[in-house]
Protein backbone atom coordinates (compact mmCIF):
# COMPACT_ATOMS: atom_id res chain seq x y z
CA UNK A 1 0.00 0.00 0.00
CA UNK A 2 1.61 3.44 -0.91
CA UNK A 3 1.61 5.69 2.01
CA UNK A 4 1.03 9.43 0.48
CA UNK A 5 4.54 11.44 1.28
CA UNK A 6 3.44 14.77 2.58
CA UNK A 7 4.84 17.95 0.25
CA UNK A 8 6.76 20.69 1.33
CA UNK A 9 7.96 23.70 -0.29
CA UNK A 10 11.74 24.04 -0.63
CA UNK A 11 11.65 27.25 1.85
CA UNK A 12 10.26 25.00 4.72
CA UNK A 13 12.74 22.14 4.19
CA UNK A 14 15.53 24.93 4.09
CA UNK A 15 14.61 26.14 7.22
CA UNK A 16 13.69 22.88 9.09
CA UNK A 17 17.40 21.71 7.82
CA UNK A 18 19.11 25.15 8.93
CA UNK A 19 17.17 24.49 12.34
CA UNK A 20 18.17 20.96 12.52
CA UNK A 21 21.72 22.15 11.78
CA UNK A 22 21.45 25.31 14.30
CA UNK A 23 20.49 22.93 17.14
CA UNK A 24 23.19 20.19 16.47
CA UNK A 25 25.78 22.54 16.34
CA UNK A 26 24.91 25.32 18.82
CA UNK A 27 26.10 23.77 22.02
CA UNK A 28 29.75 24.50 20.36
CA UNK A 29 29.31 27.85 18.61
CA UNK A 30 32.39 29.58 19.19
CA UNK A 31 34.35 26.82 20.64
CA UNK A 32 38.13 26.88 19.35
CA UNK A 33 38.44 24.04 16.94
CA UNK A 34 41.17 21.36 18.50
CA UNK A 35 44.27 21.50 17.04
CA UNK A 36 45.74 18.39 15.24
CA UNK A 37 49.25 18.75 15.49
CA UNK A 38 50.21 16.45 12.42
CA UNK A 39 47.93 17.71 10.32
CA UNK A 40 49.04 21.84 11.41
CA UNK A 41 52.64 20.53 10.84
CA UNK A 42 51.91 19.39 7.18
CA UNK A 43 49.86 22.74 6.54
CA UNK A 44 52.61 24.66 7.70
CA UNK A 45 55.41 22.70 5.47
CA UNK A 46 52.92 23.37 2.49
CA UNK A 47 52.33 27.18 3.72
CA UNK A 48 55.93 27.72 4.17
CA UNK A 49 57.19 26.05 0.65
CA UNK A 50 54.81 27.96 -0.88
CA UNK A 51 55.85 31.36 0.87
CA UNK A 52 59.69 30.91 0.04
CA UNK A 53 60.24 28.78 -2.01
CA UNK A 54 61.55 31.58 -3.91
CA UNK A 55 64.25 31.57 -1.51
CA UNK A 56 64.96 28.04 -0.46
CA UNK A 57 66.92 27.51 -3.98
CA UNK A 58 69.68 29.50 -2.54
CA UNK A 59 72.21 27.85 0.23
CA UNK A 60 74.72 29.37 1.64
CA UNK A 61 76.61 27.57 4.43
CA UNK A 62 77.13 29.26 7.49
CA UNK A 63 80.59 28.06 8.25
CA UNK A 64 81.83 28.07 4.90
CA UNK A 65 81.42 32.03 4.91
CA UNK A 66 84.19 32.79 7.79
CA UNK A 67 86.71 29.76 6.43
CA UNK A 68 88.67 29.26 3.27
CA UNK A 69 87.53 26.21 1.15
CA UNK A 70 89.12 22.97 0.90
CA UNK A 71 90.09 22.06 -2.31
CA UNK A 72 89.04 18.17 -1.15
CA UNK A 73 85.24 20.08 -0.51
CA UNK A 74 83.08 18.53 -3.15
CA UNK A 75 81.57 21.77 -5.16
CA UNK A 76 78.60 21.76 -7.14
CA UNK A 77 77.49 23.15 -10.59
CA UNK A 78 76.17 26.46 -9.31
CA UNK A 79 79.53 26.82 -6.87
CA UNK A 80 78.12 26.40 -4.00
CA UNK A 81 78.76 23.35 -1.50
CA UNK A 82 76.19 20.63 -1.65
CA UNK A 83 73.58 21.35 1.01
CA UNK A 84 72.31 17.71 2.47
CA UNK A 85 71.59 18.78 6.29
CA UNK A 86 72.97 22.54 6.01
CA UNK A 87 71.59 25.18 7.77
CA UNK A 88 70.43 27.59 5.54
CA UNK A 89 70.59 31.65 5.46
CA UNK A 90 68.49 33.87 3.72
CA UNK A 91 70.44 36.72 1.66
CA UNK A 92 69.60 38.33 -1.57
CA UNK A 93 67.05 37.76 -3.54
CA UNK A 94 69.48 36.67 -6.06
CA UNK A 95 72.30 34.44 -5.83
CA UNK A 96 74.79 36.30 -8.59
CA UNK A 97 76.64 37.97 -6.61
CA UNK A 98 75.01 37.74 -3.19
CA UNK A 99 72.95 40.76 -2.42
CA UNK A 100 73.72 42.73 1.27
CA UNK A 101 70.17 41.48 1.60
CA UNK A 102 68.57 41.27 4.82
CA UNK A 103 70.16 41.76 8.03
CA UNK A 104 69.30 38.47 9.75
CA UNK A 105 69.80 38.13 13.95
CA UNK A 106 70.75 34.62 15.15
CA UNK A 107 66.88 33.96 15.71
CA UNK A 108 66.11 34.45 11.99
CA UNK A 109 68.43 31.46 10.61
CA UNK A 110 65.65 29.16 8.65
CA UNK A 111 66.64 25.35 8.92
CA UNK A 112 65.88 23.78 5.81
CA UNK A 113 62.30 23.54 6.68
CA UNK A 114 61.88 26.46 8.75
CA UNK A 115 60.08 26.26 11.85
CA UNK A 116 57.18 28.50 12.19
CA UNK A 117 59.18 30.82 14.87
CA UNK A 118 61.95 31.18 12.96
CA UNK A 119 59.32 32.36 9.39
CA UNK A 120 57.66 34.91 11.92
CA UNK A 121 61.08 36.45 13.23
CA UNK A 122 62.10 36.70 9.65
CA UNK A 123 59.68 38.71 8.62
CA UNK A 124 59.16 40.96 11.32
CA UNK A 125 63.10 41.50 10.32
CA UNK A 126 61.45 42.51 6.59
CA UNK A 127 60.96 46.52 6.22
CA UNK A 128 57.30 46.94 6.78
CA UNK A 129 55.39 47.27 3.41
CA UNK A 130 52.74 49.85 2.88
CA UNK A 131 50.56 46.85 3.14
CA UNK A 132 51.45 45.72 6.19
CA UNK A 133 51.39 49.14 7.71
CA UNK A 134 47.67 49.95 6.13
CA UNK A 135 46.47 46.55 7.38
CA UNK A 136 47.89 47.14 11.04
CA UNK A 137 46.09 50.61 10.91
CA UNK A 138 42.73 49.14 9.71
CA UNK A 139 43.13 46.19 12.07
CA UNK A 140 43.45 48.48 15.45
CA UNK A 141 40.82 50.49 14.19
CA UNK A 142 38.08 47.85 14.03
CA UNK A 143 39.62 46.49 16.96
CA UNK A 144 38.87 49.92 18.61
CA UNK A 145 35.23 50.39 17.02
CA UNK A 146 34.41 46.74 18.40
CA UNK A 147 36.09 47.29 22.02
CA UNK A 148 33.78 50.62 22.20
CA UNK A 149 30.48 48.30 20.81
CA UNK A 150 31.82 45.74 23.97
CA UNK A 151 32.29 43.39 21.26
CA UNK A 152 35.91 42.99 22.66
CA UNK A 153 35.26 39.13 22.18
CA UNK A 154 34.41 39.65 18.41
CA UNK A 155 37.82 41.28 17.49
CA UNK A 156 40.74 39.84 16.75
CA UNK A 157 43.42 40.89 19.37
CA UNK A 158 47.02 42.69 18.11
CA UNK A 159 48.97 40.08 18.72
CA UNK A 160 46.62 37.60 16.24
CA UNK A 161 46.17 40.18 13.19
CA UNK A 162 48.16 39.01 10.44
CA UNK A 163 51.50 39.80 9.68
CA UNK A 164 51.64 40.64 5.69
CA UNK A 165 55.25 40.39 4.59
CA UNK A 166 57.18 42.35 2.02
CA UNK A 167 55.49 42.55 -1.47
CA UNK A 168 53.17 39.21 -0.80
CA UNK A 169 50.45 41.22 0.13
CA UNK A 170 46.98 39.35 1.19
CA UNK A 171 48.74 35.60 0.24
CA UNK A 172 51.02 35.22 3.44
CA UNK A 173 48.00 35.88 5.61
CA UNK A 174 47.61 32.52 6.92
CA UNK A 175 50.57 31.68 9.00
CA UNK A 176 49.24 32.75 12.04
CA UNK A 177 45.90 31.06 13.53
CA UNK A 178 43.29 33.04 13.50
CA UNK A 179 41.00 33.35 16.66
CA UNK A 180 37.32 32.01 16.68
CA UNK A 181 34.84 34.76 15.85
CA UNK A 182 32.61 34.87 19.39
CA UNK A 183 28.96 36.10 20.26
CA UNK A 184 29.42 38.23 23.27
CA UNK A 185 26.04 36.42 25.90
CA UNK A 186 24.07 39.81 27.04
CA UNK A 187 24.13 41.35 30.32
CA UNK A 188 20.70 40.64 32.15
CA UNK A 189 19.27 43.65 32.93
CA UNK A 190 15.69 43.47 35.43
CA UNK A 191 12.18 43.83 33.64
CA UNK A 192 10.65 47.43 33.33
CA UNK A 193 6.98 47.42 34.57
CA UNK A 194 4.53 50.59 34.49
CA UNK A 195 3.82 51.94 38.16
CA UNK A 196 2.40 55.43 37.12
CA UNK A 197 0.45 57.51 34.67
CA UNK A 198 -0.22 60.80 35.01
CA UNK A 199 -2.90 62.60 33.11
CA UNK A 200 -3.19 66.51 32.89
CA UNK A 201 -2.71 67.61 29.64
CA UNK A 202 -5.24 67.96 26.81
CA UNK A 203 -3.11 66.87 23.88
CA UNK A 204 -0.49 64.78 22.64
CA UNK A 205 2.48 64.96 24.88
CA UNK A 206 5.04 65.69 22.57
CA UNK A 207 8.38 66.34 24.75
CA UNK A 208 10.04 66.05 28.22
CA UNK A 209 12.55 66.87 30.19
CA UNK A 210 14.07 65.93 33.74
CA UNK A 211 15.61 69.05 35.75
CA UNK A 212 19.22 68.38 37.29
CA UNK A 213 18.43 68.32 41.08
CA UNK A 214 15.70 65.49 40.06
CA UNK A 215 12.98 66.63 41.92
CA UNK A 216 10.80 67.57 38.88
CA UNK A 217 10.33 67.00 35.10
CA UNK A 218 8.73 69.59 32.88
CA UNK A 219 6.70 68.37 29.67
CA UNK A 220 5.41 69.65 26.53
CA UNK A 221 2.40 69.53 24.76
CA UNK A 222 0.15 69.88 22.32
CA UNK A 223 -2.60 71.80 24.20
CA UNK A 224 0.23 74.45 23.68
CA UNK A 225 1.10 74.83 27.31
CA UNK A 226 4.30 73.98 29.70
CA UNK A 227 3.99 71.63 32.38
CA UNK A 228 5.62 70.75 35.70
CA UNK A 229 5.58 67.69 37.18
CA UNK A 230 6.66 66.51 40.83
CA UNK A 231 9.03 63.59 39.98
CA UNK A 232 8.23 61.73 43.80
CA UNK A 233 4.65 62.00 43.59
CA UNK A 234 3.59 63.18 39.99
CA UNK A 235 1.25 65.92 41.16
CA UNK A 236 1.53 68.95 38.80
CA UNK A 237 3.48 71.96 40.23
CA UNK A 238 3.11 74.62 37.42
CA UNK A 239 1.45 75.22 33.93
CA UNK A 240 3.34 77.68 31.27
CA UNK A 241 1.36 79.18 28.37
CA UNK A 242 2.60 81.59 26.14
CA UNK A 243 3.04 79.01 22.88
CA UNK A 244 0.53 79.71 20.30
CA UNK A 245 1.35 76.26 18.42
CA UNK A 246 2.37 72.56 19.85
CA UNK A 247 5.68 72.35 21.97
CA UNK A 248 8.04 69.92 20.34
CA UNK A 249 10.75 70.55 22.41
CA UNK A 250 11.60 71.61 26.26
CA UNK A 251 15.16 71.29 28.14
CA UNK A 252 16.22 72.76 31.39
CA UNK A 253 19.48 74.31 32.28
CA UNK A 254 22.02 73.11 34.38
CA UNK A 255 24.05 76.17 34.46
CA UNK A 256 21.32 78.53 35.07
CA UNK A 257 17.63 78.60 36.21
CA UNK A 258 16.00 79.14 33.14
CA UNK A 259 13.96 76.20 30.70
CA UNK A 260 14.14 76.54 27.27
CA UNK A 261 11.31 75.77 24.85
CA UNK A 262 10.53 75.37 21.28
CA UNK A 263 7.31 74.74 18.86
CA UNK A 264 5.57 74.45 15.80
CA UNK A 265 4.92 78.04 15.85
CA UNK A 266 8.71 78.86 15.05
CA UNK A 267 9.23 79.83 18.61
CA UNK A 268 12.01 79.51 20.59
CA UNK A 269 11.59 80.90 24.09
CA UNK A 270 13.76 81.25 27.16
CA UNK A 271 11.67 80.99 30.39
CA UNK A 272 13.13 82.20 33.87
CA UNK A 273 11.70 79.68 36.79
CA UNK A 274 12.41 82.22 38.90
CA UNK A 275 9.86 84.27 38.12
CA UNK A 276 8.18 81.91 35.77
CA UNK A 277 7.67 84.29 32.66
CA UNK A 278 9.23 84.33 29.51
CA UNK A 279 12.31 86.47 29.02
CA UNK A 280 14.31 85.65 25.76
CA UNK A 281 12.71 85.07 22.36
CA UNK A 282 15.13 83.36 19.72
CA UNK A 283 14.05 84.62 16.27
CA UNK A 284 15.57 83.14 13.14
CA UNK A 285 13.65 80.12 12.17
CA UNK A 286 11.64 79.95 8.98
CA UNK A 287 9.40 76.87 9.98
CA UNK A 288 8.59 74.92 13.06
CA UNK A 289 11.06 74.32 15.57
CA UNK A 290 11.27 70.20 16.30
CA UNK A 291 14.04 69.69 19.12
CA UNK A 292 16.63 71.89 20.86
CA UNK A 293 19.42 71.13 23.10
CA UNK A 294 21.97 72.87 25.92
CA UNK A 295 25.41 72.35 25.62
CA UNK A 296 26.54 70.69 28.63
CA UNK A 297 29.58 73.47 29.40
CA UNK A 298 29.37 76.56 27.08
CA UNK A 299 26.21 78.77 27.22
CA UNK A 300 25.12 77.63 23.66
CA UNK A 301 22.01 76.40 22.90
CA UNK A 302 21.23 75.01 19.06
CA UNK A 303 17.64 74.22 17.65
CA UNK A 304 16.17 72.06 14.51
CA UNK A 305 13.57 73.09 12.02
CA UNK A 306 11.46 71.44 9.50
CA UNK A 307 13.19 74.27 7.31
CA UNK A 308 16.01 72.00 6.84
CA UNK A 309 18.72 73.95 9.07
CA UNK A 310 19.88 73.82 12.60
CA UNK A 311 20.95 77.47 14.44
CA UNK A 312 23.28 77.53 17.45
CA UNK A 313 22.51 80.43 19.58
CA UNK A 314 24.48 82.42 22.05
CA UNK A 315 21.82 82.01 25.16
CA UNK A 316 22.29 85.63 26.80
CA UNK A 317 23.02 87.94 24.08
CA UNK A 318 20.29 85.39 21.55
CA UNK A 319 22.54 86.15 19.09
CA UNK A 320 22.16 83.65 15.67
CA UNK A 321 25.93 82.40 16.06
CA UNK A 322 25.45 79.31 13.25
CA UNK A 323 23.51 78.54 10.84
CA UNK A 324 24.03 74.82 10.10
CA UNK A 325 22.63 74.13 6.50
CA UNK A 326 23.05 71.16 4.37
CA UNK A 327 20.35 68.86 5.35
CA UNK A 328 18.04 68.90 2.67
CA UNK A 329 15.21 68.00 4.43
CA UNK A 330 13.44 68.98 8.28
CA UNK A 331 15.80 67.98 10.76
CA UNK A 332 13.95 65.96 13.58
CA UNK A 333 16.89 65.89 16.31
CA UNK A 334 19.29 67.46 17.97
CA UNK A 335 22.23 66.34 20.59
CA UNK A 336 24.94 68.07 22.51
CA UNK A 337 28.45 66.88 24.00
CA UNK A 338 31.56 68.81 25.16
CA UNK A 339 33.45 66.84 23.40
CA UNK A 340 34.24 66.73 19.43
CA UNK A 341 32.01 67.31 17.44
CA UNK A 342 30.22 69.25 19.48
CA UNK A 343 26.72 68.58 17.69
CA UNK A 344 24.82 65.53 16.02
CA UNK A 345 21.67 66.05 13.86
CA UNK A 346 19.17 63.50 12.72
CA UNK A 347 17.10 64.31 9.17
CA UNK A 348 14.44 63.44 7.63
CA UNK A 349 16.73 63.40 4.62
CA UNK A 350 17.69 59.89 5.91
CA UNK A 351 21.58 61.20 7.22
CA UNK A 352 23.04 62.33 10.33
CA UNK A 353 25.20 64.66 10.35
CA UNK A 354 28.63 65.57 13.01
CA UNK A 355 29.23 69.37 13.18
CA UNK A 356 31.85 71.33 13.74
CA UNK A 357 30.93 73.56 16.21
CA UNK A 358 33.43 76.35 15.57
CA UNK A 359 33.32 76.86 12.13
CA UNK A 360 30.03 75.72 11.64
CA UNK A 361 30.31 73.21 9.44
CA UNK A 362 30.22 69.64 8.67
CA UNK A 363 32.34 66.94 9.83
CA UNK A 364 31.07 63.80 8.55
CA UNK A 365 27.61 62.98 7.03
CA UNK A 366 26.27 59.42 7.67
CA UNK A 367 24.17 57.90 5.19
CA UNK A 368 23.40 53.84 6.37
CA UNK A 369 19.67 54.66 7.28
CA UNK A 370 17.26 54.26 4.31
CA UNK A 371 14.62 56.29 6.34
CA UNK A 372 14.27 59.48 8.40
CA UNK A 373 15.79 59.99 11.36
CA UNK A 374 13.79 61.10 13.96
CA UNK A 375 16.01 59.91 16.94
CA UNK A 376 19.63 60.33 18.55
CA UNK A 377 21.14 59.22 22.02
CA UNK A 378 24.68 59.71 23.00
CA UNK A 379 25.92 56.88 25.65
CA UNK A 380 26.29 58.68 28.80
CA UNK A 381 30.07 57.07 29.23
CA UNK A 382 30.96 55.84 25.95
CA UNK A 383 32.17 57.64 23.38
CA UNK A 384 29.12 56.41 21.49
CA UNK A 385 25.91 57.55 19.98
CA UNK A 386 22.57 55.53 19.28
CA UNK A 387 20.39 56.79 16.12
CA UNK A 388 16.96 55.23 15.27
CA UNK A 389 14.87 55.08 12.24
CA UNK A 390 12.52 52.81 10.79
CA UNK A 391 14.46 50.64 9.16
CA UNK A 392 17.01 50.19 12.04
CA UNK A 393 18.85 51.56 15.12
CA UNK A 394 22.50 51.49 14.40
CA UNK A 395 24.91 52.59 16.92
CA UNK A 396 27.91 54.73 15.85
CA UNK A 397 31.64 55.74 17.07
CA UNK A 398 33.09 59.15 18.00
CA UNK A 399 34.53 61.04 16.34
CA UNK A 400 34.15 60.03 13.09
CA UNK A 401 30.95 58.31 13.10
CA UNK A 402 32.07 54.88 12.58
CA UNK A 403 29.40 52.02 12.30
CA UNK A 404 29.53 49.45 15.34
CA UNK A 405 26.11 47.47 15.01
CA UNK A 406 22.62 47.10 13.72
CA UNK A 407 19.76 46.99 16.59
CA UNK A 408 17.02 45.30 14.40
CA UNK A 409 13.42 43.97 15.22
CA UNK A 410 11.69 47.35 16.20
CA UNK A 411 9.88 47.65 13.12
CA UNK A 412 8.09 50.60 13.47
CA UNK A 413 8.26 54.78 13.11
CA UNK A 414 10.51 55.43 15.97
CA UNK A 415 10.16 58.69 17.44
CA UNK A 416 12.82 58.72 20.90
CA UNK A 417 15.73 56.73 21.93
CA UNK A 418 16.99 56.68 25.61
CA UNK A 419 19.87 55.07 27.35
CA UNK A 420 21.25 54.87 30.93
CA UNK A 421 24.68 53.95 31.95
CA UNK A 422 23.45 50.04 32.72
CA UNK A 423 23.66 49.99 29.15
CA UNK A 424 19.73 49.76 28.97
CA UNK A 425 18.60 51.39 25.39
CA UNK A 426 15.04 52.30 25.14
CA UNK A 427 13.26 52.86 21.87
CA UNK A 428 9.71 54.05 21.56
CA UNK A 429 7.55 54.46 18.47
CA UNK A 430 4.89 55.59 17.15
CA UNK A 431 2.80 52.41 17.40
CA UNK A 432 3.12 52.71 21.05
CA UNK A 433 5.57 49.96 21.76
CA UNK A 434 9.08 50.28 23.74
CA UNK A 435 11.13 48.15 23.33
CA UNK A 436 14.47 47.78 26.07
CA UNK A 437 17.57 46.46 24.41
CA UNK A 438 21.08 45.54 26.04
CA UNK A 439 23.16 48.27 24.46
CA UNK A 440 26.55 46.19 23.95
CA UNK A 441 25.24 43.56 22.12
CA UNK A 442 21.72 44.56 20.94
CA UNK A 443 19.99 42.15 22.67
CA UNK A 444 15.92 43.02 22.54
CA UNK A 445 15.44 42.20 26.61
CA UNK A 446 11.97 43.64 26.48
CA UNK A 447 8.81 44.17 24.74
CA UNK A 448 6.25 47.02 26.41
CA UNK A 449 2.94 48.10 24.73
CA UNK A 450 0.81 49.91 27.19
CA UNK A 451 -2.61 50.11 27.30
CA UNK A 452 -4.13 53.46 26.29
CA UNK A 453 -5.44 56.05 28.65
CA UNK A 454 -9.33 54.87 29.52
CA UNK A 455 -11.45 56.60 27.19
CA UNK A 456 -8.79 57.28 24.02
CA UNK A 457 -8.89 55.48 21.22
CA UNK A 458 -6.94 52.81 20.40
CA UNK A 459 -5.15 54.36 17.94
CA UNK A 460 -3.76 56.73 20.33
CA UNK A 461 -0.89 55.05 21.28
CA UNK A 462 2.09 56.41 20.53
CA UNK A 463 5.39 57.30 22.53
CA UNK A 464 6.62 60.62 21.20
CA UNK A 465 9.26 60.90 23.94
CA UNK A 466 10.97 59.02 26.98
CA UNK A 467 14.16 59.88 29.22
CA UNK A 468 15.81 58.41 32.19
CA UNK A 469 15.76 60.30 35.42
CA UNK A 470 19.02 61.29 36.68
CA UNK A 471 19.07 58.84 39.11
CA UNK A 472 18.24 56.06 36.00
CA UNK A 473 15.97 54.26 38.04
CA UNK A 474 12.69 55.84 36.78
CA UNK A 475 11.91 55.89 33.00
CA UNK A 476 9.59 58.49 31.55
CA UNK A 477 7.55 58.33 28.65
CA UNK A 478 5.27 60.57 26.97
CA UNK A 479 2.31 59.23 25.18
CA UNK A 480 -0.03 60.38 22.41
CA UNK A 481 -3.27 59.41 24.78
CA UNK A 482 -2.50 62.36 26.74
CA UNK A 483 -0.71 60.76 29.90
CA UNK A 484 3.13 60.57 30.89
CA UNK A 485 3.71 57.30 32.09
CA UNK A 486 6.31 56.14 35.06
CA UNK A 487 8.31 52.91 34.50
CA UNK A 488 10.75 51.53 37.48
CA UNK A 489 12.73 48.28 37.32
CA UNK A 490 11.27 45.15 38.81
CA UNK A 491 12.72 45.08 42.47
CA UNK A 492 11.28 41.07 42.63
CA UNK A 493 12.82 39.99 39.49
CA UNK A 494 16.60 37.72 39.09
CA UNK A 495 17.64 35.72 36.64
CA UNK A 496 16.04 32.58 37.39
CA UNK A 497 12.65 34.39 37.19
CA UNK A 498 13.34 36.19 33.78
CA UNK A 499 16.17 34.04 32.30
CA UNK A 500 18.03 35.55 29.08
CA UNK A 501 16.23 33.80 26.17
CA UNK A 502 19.61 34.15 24.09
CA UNK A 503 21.01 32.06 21.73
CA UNK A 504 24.37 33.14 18.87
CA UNK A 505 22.49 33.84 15.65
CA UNK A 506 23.44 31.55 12.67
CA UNK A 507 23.29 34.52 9.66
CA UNK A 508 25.97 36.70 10.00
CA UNK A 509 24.71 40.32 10.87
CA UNK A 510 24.53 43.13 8.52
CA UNK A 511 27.56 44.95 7.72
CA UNK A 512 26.18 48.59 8.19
């Protein structure tokens, strides 16, 4: 009787044979390979013929040079002594007459098959070739750019990058082993869970802020007013209105006790807390004003537009000291660090963009996302920056902006990044999801969607804004169903209750 054989496309049998292969082989990814020492002694014999055998036609004893010959000395065609057990010495690359060639030291002698010690000492003796000085260069700097991602396991240490000898550029790679390529295993970092929500405003909340002494946070809305918020108990101390437009963007001072605002209305307004009333108006922009942010040590503030340009101002005298211009579309974000380059800007035109704070100017434009960019975070003790965008978050080096790693699976318009120095990322999006990721190896811990405010509608969830307190162990969002919401780690939680579910992906990860 023929038993029916059940069909499967060739995509499912793929798979099921990449998982069969992914679970056999798992227990060992990353393991060293054990080394068989006859078989590494017969790939080195090969390696090494192959490498100089250019050379090897040319002996030279070593005694013979300091003594006269004996006429009894049997003498070959060529004139040189036969060679049966001699030790041999590298010279010229050509044997008519012998060339001053290299100077050798007593450890660079090659036997007549050279051991592997003696091949490395001779060519560290070789002048180093532009190759070999390029590849060094390149080698410590993705050593570096991996050591700042934590990915110190994933780079190959100085002592293993490969030594390229004299004029055989990429071919005499292989004579020193190469180290396993490892997964670094995530830090576990507690479970967030929601313990407040505060409700006041009467529109989206579209920004926040945390003051420095941590006692209060100040928001922004779309009702067009200014609002602060006791951090302890969440009761609202104070309501600003002066905005005639939504308020994208608030930050407070740390140098002085004024809180800075911006809007949709082109607005850019300095408030004193003192007497809580506006007293500096920032006039320049030609469209709505989407983020601003204080520089942490100079009295500098700089602001974003949808007109495609970024202004640093001088805060007392509100003097227009830069215009930044070269994004050629509105430019969502700002961020500011004392240290080079001064600013970072996110676009809509899909780039980001490292400025020059002096001149004015750019430093270096990066162009990996395929989408807007309506987020940046710089890593509060890194020299590191976080940018998000539909397609991806990538994380980049200082100075130059050099790629470290994609963050994918948050597929979604993400409007705020946030990180604390746990190395806890947060990313919230317009869907209203946040989603916590470990920030050294991109590890998606968490997966939050709260539910919306009684009485919205569902599709009124959206997170348009979150920051850490300064004390990191509160998390603020603000939400497009009107509330702020309070998140604190879970105090109950360890790692037996809310194990890592980690395992070293099989498909290598995208290169930027």
């Amino acid at each position: 009787m023929d038993q029916e054989v059940q069909k499967h496309s060739v995509h499912t049998l793929l798979f099921r044979s990449l998982k069969r292969t992914h679970d056999m082989f798992v227990s060992d990814h990353a393991k060293p390979v054990s080394l068989d020492e006859k078989s590494h002694k017969v790939k080195m014999l090969v390696k090494l013929r192959t490498e100089y055998g250019p050379v090897l036609h040319m002996p030279v004893l070593k005694e013979v040079r300091g003594k006269p010959l004996n006429p009894s000395d049997p003498i070959d065609s060529s004139g040189y002594l036969p060679a049966d057990d001699a030790e041999y010495l590298i010279t010229g690359t050509h044997p008519y007459p012998p060339a001053p060639g290299v100077a050798l030291t007593a450890d660079t002698q090659l036997q007549k098959m050279p051991s592997e010690a003696g091949v490395q000492s001779m060519a560290l003796a070789l002048p180093p070739s532009q190759a070999r000085q390029d590849a060094v260069r390149t080698a410590a700097s993705v050593g570096d750019i991996h050591r700042h991602a934590g990915g110190a396991e994933r780079s190959q240490p100085p002592q293993h990058t490969l030594a390229l000898m004299e004029g055989g550029g990429m071919k005499n790679t292989a004579l020193v082993p190469r180290k396993a390529p490892t997964m670094p295993k995530p830090q576990w970092h507690p479970p967030w869970k929601l313990y407040r929500v505060i409700s006041g405003h009467l529109g989206w909340v579209r920004s926040i802020a945390v003051e420095p002494g941590n006692q209060w946070f100040v928001t922004g809305s779309a009702d067009r007013t200014i609002k602060i918020w006791d951090l302890a108990s969440g009761k609202l101390k104070l309501s600003l209105t002066g905005h005639i437009s939504t308020v994208r963007g608030v930050a407070v001072s740390s140098r002085s006790p004024y809180l800075f605002s911006c809007g949709e209305d082109k607005q850019v307004k300095c408030w004193d807390l003192e007497y809580n009333k506006v007293i500096r108006h920032y006039h320049g922009h030609l469209s709505a004003v989407y983020d601003l942010d204080l520089h942490p040590t100079i009295d500098v503030l700089v602001t974003c537009s949808r007109d495609a340009t970024a202004r640093v101002w001088d805060i007392r005298t509100k003097a227009n000291v830069h215009t930044l211009t070269g994004h050629t579309n509105t430019v969502a974000t700002v961020k500011c660090q004392n240290s080079e380059p001064q600013i970072i800007t996110g676009s809509h035109d899909t780039t980001i963009r490292l400025w020059d704070l002096i001149a004015g100017k750019t430093r270096a434009t990066l162009t990996n996302h395929k989408k807007s960019v309506r987020a940046v975070v710089l890593h509060p003790r890194q020299y590191t920056f976080a940018s998000g965008s539909p397609d991806n978050i990538k994380q980049w080096k200082f100075p130059d902006g050099n790629f470290i790693q994609n963050l994918s699976g948050h597929n979604a318009i993400i409007n705020t990044l946030a990180v604390n120095s746990d190395g806890v990322l947060v990313s919230g999006a317009d869907n209203g999801t946040v989603h916590l990721w470990d920030w050294r190896t991109g590890y998606n811990f968490q997966r939050i969607h709260a539910v919306v405010q009684p009485g919205s509608l569902d599709s009124e969830s959206g997170i348009f804004a979150c920051v850490f307190d300064h004390s990191e162990s509160r998390l603020i969002t603000a939400e497009a169903d009107k509330t702020i919401k309070v998140y604190k780690e879970d105090d109950t939680a360890t790692e037996e209750t809310h194990p890592i579910n980690w395992k070293p992906e099989i498909i290598k990860r995208k290169r930027f």
